[in-house]
PDB file of N, CA and C in Angstrom:
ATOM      1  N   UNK A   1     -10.605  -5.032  -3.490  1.00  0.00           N
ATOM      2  CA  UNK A   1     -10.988  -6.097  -4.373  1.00  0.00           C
ATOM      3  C   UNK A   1     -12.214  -5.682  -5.167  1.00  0.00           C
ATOM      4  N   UNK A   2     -12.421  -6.352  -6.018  1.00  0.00           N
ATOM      5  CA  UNK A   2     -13.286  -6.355  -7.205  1.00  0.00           C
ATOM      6  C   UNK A   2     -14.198  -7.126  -7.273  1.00  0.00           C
ATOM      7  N   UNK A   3     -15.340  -7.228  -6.922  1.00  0.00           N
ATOM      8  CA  UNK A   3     -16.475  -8.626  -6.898  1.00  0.00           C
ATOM      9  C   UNK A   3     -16.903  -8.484  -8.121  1.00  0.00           C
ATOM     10  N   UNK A   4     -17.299  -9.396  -8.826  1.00  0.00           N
ATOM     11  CA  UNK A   4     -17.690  -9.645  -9.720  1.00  0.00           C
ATOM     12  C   UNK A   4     -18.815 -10.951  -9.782  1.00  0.00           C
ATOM     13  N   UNK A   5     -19.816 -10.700 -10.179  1.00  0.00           N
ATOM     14  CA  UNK A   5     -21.105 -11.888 -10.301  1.00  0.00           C
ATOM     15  C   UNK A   5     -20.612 -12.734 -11.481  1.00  0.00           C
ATOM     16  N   UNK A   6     -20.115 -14.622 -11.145  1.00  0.00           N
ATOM     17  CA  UNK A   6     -20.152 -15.251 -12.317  1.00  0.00           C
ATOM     18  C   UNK A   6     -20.828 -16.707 -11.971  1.00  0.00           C
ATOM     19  N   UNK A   7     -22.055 -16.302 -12.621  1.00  0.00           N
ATOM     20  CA  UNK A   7     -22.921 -17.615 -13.002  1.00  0.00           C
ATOM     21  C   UNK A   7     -23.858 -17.072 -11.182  1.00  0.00           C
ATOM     22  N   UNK A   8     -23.679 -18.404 -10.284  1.00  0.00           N
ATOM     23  CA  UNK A   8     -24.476 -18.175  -8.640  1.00  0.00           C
ATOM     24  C   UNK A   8     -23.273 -18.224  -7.415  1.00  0.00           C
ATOM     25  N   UNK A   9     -21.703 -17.600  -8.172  1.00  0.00           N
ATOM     26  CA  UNK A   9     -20.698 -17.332  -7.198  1.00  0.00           C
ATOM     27  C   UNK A   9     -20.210 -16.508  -7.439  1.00  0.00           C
ATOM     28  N   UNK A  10     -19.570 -15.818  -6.353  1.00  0.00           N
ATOM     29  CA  UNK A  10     -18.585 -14.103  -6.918  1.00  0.00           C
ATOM     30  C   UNK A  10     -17.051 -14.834  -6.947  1.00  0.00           C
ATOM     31  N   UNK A  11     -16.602 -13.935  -8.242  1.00  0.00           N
ATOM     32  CA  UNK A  11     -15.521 -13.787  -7.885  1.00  0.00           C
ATOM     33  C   UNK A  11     -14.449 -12.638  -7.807  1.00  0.00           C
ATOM     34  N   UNK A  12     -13.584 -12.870  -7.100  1.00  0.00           N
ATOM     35  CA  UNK A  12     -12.511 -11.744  -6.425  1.00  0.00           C
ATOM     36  C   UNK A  12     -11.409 -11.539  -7.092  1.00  0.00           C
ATOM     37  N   UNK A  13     -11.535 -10.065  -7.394  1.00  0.00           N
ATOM     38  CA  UNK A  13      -9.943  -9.959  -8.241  1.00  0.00           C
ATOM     39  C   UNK A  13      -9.322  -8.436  -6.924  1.00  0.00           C
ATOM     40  N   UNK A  14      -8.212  -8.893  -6.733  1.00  0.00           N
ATOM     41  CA  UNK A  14      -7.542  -7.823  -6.199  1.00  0.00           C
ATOM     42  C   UNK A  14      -6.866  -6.367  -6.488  1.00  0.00           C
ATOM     43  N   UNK A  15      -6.877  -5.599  -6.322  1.00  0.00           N
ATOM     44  CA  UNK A  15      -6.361  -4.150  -7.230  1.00  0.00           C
ATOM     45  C   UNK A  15      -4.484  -4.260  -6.578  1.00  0.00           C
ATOM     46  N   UNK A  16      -4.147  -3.910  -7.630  1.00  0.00           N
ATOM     47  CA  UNK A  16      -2.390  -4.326  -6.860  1.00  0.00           C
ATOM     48  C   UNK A  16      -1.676  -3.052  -8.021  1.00  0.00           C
ATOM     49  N   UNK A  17      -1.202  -2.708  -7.450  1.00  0.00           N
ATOM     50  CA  UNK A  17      -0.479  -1.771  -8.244  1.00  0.00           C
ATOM     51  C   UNK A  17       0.897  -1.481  -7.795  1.00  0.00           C
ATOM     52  N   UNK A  18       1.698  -0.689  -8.965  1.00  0.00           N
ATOM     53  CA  UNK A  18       3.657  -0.974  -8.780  1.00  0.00           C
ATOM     54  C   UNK A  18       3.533   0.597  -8.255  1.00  0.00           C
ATOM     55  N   UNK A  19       4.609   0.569  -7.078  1.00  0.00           N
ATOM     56  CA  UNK A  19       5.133   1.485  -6.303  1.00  0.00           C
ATOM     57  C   UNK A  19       5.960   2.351  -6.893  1.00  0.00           C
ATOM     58  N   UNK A  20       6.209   3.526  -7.365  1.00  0.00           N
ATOM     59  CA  UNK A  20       7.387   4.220  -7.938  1.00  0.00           C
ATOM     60  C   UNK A  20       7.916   5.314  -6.796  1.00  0.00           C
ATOM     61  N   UNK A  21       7.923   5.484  -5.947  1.00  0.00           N
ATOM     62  CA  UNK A  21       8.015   5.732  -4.612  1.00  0.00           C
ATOM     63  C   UNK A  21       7.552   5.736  -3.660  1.00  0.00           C
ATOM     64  N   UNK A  22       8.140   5.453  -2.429  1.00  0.00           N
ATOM     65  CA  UNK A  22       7.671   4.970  -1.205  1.00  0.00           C
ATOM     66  C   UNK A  22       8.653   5.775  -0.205  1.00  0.00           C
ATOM     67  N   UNK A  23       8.536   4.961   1.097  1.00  0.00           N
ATOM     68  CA  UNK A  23       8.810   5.885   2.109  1.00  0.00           C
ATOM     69  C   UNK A  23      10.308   4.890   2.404  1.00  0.00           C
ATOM     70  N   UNK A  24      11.630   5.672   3.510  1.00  0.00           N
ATOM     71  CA  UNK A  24      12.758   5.509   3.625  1.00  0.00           C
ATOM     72  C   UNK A  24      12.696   4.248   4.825  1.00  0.00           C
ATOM     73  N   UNK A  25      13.398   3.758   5.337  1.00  0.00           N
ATOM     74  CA  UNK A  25      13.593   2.689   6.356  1.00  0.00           C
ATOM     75  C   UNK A  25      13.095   3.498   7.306  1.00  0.00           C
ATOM     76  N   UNK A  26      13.682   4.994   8.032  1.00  0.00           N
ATOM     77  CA  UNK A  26      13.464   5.810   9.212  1.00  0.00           C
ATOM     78  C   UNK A  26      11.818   5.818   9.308  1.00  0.00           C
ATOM     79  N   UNK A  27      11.161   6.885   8.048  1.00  0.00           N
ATOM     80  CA  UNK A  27      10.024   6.315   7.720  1.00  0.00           C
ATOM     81  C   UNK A  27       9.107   5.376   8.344  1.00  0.00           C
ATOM     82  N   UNK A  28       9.677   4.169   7.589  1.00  0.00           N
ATOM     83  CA  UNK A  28       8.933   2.962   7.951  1.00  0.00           C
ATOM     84  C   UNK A  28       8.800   2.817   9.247  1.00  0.00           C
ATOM     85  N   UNK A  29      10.140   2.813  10.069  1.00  0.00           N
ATOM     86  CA  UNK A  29      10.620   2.688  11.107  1.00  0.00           C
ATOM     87  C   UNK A  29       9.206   4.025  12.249  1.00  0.00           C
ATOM     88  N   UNK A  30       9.119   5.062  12.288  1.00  0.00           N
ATOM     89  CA  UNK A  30       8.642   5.920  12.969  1.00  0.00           C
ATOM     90  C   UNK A  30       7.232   5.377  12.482  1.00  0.00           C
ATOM     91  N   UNK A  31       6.524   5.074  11.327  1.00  0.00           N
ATOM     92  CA  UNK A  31       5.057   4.770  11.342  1.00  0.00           C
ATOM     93  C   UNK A  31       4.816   3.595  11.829  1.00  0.00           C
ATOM     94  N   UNK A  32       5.506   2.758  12.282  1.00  0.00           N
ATOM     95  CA  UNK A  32       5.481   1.561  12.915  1.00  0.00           C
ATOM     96  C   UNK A  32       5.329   1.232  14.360  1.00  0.00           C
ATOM     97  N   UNK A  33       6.237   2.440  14.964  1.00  0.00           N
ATOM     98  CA  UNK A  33       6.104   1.964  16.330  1.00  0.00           C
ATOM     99  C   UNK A  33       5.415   3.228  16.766  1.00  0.00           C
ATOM    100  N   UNK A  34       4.974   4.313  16.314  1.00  0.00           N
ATOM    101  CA  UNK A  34       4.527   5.574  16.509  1.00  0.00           C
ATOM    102  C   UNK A  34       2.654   4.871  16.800  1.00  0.00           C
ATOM    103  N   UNK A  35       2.444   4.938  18.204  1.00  0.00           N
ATOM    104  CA  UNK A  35       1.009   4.829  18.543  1.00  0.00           C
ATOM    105  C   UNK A  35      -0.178   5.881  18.462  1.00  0.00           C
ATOM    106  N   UNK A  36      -1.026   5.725  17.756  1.00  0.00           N
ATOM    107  CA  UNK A  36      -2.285   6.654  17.714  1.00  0.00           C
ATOM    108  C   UNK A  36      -2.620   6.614  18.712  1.00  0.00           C
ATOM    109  N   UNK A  37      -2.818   5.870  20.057  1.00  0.00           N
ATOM    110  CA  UNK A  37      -3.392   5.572  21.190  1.00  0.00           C
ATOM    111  C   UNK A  37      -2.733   7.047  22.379  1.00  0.00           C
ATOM    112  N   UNK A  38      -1.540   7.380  21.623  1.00  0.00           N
ATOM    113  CA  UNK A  38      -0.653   7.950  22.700  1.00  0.00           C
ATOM    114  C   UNK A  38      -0.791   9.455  21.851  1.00  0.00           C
ATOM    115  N   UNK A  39      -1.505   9.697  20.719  1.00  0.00           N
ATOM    116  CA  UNK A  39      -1.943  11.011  20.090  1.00  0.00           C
ATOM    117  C   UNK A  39      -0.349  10.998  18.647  1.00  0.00           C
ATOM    118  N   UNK A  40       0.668   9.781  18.602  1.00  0.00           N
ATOM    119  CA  UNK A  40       1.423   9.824  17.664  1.00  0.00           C
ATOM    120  C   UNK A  40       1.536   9.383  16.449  1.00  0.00           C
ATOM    121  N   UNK A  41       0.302   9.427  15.881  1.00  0.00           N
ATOM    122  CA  UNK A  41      -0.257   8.626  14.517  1.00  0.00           C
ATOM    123  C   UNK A  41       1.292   9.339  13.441  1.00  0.00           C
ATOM    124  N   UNK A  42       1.464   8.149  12.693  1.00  0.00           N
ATOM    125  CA  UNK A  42       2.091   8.682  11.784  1.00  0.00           C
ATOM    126  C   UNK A  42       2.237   7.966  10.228  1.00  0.00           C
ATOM    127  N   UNK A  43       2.033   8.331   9.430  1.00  0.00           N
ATOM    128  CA  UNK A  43       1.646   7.694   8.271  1.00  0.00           C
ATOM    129  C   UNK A  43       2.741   7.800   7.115  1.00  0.00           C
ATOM    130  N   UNK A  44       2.480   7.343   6.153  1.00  0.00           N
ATOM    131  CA  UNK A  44       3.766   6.899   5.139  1.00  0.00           C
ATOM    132  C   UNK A  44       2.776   6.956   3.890  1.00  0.00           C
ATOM    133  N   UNK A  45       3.016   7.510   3.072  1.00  0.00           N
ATOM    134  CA  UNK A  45       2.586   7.997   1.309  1.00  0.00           C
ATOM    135  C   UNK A  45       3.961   6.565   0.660  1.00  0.00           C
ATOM    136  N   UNK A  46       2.851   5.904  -0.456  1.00  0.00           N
ATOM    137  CA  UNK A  46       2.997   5.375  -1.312  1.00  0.00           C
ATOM    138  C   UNK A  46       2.803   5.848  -3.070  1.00  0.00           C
ATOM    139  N   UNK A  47       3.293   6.460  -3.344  1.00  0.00           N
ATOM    140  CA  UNK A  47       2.797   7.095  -4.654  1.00  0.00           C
ATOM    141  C   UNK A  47       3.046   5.677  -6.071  1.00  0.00           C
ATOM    142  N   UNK A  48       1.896   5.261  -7.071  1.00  0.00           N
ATOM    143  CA  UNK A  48       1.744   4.513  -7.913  1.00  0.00           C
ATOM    144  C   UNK A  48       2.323   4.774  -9.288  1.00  0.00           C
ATOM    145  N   UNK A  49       2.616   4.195 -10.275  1.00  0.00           N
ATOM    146  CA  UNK A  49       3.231   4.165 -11.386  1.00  0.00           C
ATOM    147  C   UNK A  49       1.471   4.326 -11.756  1.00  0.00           C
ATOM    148  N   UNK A  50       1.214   5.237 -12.751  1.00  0.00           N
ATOM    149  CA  UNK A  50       0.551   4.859 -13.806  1.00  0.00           C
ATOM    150  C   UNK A  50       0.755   3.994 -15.206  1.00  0.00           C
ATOM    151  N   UNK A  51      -0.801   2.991 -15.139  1.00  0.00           N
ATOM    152  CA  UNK A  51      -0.475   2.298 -16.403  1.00  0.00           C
ATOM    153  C   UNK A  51      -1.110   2.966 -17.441  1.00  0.00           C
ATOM    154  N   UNK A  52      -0.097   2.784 -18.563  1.00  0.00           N
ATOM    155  CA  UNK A  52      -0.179   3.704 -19.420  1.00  0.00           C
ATOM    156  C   UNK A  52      -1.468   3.774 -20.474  1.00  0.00           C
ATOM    157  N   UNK A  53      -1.983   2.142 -20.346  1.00  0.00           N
ATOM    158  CA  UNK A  53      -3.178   1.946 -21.474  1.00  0.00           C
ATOM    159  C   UNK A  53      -4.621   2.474 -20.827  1.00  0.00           C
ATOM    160  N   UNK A  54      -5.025   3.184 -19.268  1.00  0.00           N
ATOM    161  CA  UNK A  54      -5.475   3.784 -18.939  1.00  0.00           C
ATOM    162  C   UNK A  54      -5.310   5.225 -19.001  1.00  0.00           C
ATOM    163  N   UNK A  55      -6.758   5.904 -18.752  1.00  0.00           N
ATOM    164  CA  UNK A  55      -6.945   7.354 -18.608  1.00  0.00           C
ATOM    165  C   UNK A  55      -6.470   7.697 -17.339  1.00  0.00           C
ATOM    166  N   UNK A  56      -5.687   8.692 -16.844  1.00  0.00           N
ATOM    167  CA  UNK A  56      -5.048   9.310 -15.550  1.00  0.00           C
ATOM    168  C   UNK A  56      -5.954   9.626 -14.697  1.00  0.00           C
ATOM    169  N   UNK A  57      -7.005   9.987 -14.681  1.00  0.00           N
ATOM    170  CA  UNK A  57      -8.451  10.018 -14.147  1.00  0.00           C
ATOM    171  C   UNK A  57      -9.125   9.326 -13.918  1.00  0.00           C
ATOM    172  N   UNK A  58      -8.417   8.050 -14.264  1.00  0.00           N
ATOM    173  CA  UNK A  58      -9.500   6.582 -13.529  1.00  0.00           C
ATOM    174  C   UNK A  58      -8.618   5.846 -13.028  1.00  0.00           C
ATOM    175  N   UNK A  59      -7.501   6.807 -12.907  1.00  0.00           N
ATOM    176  CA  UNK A  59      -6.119   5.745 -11.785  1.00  0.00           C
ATOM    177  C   UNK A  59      -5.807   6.693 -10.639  1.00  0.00           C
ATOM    178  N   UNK A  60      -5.784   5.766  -9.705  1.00  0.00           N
ATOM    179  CA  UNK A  60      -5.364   5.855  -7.950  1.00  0.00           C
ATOM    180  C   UNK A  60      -3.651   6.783  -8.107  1.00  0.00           C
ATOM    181  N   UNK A  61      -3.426   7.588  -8.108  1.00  0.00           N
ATOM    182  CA  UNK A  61      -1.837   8.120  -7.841  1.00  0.00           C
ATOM    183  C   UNK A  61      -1.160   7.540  -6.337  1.00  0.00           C
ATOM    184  N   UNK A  62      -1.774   6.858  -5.688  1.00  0.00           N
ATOM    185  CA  UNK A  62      -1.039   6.826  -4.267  1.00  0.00           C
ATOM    186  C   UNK A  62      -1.910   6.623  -3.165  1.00  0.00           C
ATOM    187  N   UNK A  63      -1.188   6.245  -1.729  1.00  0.00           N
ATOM    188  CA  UNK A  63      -2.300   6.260  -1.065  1.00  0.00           C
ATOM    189  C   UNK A  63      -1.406   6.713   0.563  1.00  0.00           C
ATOM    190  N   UNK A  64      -1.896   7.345   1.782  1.00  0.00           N
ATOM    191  CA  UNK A  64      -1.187   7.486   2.512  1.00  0.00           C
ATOM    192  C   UNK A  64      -1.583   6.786   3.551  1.00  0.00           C
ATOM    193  N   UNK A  65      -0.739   6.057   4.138  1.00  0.00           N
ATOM    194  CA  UNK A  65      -0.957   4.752   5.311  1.00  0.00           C
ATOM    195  C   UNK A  65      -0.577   4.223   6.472  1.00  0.00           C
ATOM    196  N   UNK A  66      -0.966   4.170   7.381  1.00  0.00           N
ATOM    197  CA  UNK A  66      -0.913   3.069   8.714  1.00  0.00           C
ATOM    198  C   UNK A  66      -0.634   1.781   8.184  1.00  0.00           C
ATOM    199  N   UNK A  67       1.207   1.826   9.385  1.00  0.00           N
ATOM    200  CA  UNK A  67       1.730   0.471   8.873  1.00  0.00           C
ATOM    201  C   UNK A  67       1.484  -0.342  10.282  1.00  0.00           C
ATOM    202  N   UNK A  68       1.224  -1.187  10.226  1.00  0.00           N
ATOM    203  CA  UNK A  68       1.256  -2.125  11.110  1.00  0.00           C
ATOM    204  C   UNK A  68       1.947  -3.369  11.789  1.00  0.00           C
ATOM    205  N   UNK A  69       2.878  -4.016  10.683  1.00  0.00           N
ATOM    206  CA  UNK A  69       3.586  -4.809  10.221  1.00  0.00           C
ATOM    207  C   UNK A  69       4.739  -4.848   9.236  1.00  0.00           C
ATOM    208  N   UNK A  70       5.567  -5.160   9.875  1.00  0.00           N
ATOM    209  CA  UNK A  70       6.815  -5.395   8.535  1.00  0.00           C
ATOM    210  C   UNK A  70       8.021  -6.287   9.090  1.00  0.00           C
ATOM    211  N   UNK A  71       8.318  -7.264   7.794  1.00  0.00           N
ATOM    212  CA  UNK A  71       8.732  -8.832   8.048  1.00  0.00           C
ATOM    213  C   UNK A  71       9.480  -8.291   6.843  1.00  0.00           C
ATOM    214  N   UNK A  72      10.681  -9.170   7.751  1.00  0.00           N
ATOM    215  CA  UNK A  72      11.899  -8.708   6.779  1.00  0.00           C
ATOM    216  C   UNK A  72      11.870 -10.102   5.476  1.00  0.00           C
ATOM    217  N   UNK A  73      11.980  -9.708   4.218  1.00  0.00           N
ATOM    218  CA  UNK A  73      11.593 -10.674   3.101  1.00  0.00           C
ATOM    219  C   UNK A  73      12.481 -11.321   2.981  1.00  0.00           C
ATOM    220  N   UNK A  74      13.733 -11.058   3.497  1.00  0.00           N
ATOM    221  CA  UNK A  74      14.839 -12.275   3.141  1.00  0.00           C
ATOM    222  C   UNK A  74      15.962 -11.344   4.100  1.00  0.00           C
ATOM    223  N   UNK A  75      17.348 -11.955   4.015  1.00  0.00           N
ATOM    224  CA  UNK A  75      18.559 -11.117   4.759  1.00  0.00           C
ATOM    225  C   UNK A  75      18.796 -10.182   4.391  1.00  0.00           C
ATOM    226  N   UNK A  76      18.584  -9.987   3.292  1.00  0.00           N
ATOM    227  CA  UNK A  76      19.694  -8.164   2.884  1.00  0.00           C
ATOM    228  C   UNK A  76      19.117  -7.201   3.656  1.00  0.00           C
ATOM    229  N   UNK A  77      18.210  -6.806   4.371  1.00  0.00           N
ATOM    230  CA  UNK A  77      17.610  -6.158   5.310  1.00  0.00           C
ATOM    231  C   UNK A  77      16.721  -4.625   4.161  1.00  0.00           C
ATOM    232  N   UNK A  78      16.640  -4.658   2.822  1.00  0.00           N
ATOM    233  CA  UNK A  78      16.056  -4.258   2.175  1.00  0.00           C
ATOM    234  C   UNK A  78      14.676  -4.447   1.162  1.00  0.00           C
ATOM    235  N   UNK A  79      14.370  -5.737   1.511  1.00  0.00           N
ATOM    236  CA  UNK A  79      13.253  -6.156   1.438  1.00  0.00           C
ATOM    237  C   UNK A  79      12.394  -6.563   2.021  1.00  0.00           C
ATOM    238  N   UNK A  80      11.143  -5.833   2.004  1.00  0.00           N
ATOM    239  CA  UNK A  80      10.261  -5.864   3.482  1.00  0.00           C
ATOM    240  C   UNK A  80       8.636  -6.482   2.612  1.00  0.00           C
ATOM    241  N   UNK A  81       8.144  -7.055   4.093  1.00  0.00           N
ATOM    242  CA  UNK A  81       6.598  -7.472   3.273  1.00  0.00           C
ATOM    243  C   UNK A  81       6.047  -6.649   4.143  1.00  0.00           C
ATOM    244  N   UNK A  82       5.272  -5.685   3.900  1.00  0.00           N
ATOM    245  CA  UNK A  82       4.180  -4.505   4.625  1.00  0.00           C
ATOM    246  C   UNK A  82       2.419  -4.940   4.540  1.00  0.00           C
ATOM    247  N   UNK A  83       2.376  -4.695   6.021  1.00  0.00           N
ATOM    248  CA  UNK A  83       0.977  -4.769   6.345  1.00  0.00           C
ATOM    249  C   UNK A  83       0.482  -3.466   6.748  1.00  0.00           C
ATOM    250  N   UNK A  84      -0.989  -3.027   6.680  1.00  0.00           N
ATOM    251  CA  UNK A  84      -1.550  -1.960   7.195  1.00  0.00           C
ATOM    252  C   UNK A  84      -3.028  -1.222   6.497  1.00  0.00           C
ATOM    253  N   UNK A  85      -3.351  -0.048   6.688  1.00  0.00           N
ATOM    254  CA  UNK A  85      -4.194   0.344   5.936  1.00  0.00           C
ATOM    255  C   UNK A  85      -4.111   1.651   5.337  1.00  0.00           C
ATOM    256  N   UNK A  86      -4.920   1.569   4.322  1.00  0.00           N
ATOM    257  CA  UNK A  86      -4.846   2.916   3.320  1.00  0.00           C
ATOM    258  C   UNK A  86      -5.672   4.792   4.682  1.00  0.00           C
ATOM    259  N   UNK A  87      -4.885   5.650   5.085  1.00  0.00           N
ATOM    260  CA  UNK A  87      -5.514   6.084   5.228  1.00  0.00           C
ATOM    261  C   UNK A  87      -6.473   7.523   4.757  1.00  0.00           C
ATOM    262  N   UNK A  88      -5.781   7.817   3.643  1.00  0.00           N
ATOM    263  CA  UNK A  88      -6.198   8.752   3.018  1.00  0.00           C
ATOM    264  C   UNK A  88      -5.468   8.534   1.359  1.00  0.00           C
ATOM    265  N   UNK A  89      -6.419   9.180   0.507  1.00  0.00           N
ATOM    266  CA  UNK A  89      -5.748   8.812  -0.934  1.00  0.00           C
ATOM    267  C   UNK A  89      -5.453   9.995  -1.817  1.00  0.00           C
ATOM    268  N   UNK A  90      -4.707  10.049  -2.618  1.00  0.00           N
ATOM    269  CA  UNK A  90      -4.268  11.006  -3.492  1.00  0.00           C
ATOM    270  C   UNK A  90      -5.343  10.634  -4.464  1.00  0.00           C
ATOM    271  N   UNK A  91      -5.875  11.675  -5.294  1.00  0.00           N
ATOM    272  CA  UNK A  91      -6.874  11.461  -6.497  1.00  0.00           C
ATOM    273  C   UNK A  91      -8.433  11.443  -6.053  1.00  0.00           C
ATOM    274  N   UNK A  92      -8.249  10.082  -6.253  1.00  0.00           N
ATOM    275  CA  UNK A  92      -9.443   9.296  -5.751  1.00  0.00           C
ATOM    276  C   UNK A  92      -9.241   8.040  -5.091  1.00  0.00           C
ATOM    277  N   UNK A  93     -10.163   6.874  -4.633  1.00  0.00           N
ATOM    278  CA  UNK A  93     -10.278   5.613  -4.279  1.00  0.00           C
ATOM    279  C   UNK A  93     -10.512   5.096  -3.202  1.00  0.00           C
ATOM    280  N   UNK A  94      -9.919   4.187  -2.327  1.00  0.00           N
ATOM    281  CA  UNK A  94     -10.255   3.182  -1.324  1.00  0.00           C
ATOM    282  C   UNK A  94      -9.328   4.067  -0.589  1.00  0.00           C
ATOM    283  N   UNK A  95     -10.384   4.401   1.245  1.00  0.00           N
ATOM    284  CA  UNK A  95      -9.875   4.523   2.610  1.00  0.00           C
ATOM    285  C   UNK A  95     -10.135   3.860   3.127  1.00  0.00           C
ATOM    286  N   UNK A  96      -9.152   3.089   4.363  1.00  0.00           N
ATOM    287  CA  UNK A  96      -9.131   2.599   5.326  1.00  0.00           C
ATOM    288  C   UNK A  96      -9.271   0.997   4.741  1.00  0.00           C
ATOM    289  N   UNK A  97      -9.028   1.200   3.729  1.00  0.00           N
ATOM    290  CA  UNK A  97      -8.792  -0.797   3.438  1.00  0.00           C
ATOM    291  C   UNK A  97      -7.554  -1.061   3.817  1.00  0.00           C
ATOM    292  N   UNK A  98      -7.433  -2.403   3.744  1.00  0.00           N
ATOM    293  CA  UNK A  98      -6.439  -3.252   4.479  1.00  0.00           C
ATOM    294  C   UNK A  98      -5.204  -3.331   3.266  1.00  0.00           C
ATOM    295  N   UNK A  99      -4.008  -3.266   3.114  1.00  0.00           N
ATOM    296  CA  UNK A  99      -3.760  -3.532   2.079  1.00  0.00           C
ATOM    297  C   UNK A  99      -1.925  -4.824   2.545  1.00  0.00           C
ATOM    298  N   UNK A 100      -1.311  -5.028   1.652  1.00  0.00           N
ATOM    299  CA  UNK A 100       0.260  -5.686   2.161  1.00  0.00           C
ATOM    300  C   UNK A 100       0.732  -5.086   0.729  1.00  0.00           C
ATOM    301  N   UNK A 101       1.793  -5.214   1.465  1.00  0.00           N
ATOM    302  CA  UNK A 101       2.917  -4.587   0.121  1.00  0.00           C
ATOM    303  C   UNK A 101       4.406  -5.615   0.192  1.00  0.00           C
ATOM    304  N   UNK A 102       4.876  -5.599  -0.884  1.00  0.00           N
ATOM    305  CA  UNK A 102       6.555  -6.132  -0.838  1.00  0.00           C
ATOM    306  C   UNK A 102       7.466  -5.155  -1.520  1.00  0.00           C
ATOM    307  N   UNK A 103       7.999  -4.711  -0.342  1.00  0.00           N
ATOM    308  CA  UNK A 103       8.948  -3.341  -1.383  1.00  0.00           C
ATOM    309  C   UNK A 103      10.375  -3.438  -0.368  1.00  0.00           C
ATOM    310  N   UNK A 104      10.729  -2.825  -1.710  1.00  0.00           N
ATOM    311  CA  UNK A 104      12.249  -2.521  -1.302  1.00  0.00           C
ATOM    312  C   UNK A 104      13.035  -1.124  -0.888  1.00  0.00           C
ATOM    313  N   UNK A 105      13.583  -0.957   0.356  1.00  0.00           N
ATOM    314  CA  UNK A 105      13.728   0.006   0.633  1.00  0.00           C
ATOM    315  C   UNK A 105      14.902   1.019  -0.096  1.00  0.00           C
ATOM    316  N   UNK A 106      15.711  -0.036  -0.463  1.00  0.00           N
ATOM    317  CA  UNK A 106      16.658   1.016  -1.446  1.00  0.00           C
ATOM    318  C   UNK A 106      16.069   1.693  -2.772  1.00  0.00           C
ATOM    319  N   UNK A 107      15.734   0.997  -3.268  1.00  0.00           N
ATOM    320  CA  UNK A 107      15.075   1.549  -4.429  1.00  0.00           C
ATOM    321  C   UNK A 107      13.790   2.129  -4.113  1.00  0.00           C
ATOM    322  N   UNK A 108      13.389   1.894  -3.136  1.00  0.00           N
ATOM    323  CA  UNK A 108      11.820   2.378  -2.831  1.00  0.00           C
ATOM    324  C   UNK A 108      10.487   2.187  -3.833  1.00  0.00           C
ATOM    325  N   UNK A 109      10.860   1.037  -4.226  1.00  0.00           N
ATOM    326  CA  UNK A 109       9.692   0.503  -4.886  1.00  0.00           C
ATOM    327  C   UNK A 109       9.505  -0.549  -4.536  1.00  0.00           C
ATOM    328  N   UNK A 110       8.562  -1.098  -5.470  1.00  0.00           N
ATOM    329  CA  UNK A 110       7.151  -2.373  -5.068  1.00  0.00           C
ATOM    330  C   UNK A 110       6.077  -2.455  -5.283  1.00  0.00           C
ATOM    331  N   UNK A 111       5.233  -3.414  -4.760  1.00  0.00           N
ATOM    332  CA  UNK A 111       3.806  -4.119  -4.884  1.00  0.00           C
ATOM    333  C   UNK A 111       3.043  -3.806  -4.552  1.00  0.00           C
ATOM    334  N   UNK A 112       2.588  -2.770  -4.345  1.00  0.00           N
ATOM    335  CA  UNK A 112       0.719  -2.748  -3.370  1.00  0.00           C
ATOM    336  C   UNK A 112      -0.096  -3.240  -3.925  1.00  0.00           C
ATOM    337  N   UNK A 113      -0.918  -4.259  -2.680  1.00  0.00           N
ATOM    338  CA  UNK A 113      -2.401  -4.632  -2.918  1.00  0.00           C
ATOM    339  C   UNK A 113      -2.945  -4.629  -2.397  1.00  0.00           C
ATOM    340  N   UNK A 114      -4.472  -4.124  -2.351  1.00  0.00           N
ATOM    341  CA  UNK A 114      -5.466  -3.451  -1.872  1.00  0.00           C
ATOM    342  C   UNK A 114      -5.702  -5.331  -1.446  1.00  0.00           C
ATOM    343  N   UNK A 115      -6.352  -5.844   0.105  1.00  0.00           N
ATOM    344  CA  UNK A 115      -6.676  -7.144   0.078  1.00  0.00           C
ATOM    345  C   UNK A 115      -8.431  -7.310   0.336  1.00  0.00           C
ATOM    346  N   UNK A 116      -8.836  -6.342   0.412  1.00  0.00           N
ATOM    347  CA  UNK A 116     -10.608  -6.248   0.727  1.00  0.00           C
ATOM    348  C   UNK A 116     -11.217  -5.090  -0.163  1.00  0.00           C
TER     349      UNK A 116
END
């Protein structure tokens, strides 16, 4: 998120950016139940669409992450809402923030947003 000073309150804008690949169901599936506790950390790369009216050098390409959570978004069993954290980043930007995502596993795209 983004604090911003307006007037004698902050306010919060969130960084959210579109997914142009992501990771497969198996994927998802192995960073999910795979415990760091037991030495089996396993993480999942999100790579970002750049927007185009920005410089490539002041945009995030991706981020690689600890999932924690995933709730199936409706029946087709291809839309998932993802919880977890960023743990390392392509480029530059935010580690170890918290982020949720809504993506779809066939197409392997979606929503990331950074929530802190």
């Amino acid at each position: 998120m983004v604090r911003r000073k307006v007037g004698s309150c902050m306010a919060t804008k969130q960084q959210q950016y579109k997914i142009k690949k992501g990771p497969g169901k198996f994927e998802l599936s192995m960073a999910l139940f795979a415990s760091p506790e037991n030495g089996c950390s396993q993480t999942v790369l999100f790579e970002f669409e750049f927007d185009r009216g920005l410089p490539a050098t002041s945009q995030l390409a991706g981020t690689w992450a600890n999932i924690f959570s995933v709730e199936a978004e409706d029946g087709s069993r291809e839309n998932w809402n993802i919880l977890g954290t960023s743990t390392e980043t392509q480029h530059h930007g935010p580690f170890g923030r918290k982020f949720k995502v809504y993506y779809n596993t066939q197409r392997r795209s979606g929503t990331f947003t950074f929530l802190e």
